[in-house]
Protein backbone atom coordinates (compact mmCIF):
# COMPACT_ATOMS: atom_id res chain seq x y z
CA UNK A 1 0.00 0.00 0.00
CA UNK A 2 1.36 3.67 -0.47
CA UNK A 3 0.42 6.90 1.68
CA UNK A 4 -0.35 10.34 0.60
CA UNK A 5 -1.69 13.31 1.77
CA UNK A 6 -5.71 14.51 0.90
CA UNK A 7 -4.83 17.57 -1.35
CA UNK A 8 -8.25 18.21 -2.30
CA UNK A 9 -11.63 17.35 -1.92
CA UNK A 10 -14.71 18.33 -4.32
CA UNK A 11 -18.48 18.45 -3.43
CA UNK A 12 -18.84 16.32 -6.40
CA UNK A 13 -17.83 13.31 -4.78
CA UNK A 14 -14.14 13.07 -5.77
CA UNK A 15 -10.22 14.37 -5.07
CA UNK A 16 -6.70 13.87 -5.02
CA UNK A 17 -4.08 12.83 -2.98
CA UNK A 18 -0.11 14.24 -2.91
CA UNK A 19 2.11 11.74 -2.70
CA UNK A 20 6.06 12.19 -2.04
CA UNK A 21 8.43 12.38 -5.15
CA UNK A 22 5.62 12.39 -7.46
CA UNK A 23 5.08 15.15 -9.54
CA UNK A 24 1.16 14.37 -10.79
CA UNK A 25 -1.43 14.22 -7.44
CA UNK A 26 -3.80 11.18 -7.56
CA UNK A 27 -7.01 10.72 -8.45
CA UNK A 28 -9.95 8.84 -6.30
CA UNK A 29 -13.56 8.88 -6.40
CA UNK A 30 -16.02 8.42 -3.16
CA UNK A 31 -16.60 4.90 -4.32
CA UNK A 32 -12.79 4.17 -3.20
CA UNK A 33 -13.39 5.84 0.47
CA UNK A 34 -15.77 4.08 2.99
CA UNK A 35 -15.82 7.35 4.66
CA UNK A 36 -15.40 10.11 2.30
CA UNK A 37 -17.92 12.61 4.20
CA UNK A 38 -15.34 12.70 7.29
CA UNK A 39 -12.31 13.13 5.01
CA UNK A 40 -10.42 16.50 5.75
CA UNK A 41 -7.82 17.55 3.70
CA UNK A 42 -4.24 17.13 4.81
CA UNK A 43 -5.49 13.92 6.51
CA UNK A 44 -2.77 11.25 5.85
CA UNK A 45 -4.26 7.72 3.77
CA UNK A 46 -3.33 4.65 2.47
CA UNK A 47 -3.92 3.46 -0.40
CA UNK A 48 -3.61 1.36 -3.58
CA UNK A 49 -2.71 2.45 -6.97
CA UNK A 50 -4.62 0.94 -9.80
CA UNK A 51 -4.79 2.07 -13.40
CA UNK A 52 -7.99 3.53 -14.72
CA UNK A 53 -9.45 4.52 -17.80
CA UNK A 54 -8.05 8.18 -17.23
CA UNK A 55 -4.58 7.17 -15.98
CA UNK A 56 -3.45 6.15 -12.30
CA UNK A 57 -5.51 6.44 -9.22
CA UNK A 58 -6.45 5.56 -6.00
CA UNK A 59 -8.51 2.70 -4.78
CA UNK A 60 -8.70 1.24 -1.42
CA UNK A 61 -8.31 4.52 0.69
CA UNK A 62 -8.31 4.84 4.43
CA UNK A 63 -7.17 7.33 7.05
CA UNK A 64 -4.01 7.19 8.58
CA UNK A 65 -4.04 9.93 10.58
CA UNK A 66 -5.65 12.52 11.22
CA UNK A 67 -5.68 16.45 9.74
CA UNK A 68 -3.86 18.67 12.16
């Protein structure tokens, strides 16, 4: 599993996670989170990287920790 950091989060059900020495953030929809309403960005995840039909991005995400 890798870790990022939330970057963003939309109200359309979808954002992206930083991850370290990558230049591109990752992907994920709501569908990968079972708790995307309590998600906070900054929060630190896990998560897997699968290719999708619009490149790279992130299934399988859970919290870490916590947003400071």
């Amino acid at each position: 599993m890798d870790t990022g950091t939330i970057k963003t989060l939309t109200e359309k059900g979808f954002g992206f996670i930083s991850r370290e020495g990558h230049d591109k953030d990752l992907f994920f929809h709501m569908n990968e989170c079972a708790d995307f309403d309590s998600l906070k960005e900054g929060q630190t995840v896990e998560f897997t990287v699968e290719d999708g039909p619009k490149g790279p991005s992130a299934t399988g995400v859970t919290v870490v920790e916590a947003a400071a």
